[in-house]
Protein backbone atom coordinates (compact mmCIF):
# COMPACT_ATOMS: atom_id res chain seq x y z
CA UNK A 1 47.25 210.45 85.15
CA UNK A 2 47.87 213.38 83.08
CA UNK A 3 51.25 215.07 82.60
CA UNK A 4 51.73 218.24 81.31
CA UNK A 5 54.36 218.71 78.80
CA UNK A 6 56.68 221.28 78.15
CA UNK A 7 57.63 221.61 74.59
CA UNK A 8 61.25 223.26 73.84
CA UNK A 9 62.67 224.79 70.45
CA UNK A 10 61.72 227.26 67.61
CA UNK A 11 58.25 227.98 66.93
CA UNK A 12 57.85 225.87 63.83
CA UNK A 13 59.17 223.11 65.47
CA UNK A 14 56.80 223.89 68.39
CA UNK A 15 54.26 223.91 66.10
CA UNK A 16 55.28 220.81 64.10
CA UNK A 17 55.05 218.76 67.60
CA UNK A 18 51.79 220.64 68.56
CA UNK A 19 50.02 219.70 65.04
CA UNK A 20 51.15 216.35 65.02
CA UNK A 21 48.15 213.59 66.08
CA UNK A 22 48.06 212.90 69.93
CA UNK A 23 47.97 209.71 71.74
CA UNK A 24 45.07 209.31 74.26
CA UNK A 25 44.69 213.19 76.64
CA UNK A 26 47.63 214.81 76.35
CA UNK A 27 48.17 218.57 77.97
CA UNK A 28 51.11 220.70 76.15
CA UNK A 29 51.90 224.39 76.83
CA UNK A 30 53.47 226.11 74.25
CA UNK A 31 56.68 227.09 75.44
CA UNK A 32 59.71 228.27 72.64
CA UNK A 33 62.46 230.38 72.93
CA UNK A 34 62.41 233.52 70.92
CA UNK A 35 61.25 235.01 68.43
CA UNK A 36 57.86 235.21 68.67
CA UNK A 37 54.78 236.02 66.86
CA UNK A 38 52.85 237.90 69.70
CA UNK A 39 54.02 241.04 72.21
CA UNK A 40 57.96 241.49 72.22
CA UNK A 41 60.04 243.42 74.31
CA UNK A 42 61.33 246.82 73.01
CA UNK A 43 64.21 248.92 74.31
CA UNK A 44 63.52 251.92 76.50
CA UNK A 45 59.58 250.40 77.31
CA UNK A 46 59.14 250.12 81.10
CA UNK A 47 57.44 246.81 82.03
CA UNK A 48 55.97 245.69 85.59
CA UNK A 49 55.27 242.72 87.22
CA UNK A 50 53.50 241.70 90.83
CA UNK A 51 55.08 239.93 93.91
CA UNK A 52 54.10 236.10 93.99
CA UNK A 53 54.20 236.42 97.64
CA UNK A 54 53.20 240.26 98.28
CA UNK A 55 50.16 241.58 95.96
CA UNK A 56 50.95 245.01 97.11
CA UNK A 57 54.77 244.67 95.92
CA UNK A 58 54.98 245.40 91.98
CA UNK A 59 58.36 245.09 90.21
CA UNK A 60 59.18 247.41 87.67
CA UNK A 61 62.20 247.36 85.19
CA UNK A 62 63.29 249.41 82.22
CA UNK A 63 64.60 247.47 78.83
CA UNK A 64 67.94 248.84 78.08
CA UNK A 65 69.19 246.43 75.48
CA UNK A 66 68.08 243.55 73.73
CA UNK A 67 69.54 241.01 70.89
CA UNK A 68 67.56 238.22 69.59
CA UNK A 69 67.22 235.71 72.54
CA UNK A 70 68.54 238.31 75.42
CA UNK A 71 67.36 240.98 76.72
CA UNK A 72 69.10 243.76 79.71
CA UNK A 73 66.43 245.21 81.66
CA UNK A 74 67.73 247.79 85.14
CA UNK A 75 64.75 248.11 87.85
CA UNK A 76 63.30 251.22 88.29
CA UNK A 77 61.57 252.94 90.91
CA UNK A 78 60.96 256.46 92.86
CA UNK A 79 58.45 259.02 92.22
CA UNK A 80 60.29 259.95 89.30
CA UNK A 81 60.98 256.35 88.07
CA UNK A 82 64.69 256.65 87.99
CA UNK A 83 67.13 253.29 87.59
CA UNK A 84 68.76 251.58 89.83
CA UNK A 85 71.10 248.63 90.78
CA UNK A 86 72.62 246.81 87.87
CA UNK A 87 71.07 246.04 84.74
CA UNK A 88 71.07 241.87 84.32
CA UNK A 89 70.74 240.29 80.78
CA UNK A 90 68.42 237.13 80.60
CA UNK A 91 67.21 234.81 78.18
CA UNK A 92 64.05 235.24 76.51
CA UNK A 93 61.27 232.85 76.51
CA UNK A 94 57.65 232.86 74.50
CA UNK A 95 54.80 231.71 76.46
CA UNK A 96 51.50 231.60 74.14
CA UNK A 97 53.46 233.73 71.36
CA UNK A 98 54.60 236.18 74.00
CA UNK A 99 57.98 237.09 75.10
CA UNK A 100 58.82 236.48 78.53
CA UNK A 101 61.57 236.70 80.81
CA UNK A 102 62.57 236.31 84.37
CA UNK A 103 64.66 239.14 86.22
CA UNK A 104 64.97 238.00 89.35
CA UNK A 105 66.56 234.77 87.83
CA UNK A 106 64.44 231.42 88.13
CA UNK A 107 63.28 229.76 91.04
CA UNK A 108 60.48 228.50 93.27
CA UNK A 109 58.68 231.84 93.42
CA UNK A 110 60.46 234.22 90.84
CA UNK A 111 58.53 236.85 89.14
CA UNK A 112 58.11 236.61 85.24
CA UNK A 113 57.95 239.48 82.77
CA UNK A 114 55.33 239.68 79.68
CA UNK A 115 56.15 241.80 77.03
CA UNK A 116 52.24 242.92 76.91
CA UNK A 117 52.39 244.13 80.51
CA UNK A 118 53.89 247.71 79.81
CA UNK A 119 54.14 249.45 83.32
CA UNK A 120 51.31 251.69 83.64
């Protein structure tokens, strides 16, 4: 039975653990906390992600602020895209070199960020 692994740390220690030889089939997912080498987010970029549950439902939130592994991000929404509600810091992830992060906070069904899905 195969079971995936989920490697934590900096990305040269990520990529230490990834280039080191592998016993028998194993599955890892390269999964690091920031930085990153890939797509990052940037203050004042407006990025948008779809409901797990509701296709038609698409999240969209504004970066106000950002420091090395956090970043603040406010939804936005309207015809004229304005903010609203609180802005919420969160911890950024990579995921395949790319920053991510979850607004909603994390559980079962939360929606993630990418920082190369800029809202369109």
């Amino acid at each position: 039975m195969n079971i995936p692994t989920i490697i934590l740390g900096t990305p040269a220690v990520v990529d230490a653990i990834l280039s080191a030889p592998k016993a028998g089939n194993i599955n890892t997912r390269r999964v690091a906390l920031a930085p990153t080498r890939g797509a990052s987010f940037k203050v004042g970029q407006t990025y948008s992600v779809r409901s797990l549950c509701d296709w038609d439902c698409i999240y969209r939130f504004i970066v106000t602020a950002r420091t090395d592994k956090t970043v603040t991000v406010q939804a936005v929404g309207g015809p004229n895209m304005e903010p609203y509600g609180k802005p919420t810091r969160r911890t950024v992830r990579a995921y395949d070199g790319v920053e991510t992060l979850k607004p909603h906070g994390s559980y079962s069904m939360s929606a993630t960020l990418y920082a190369d899905k800029v809202a369109e």
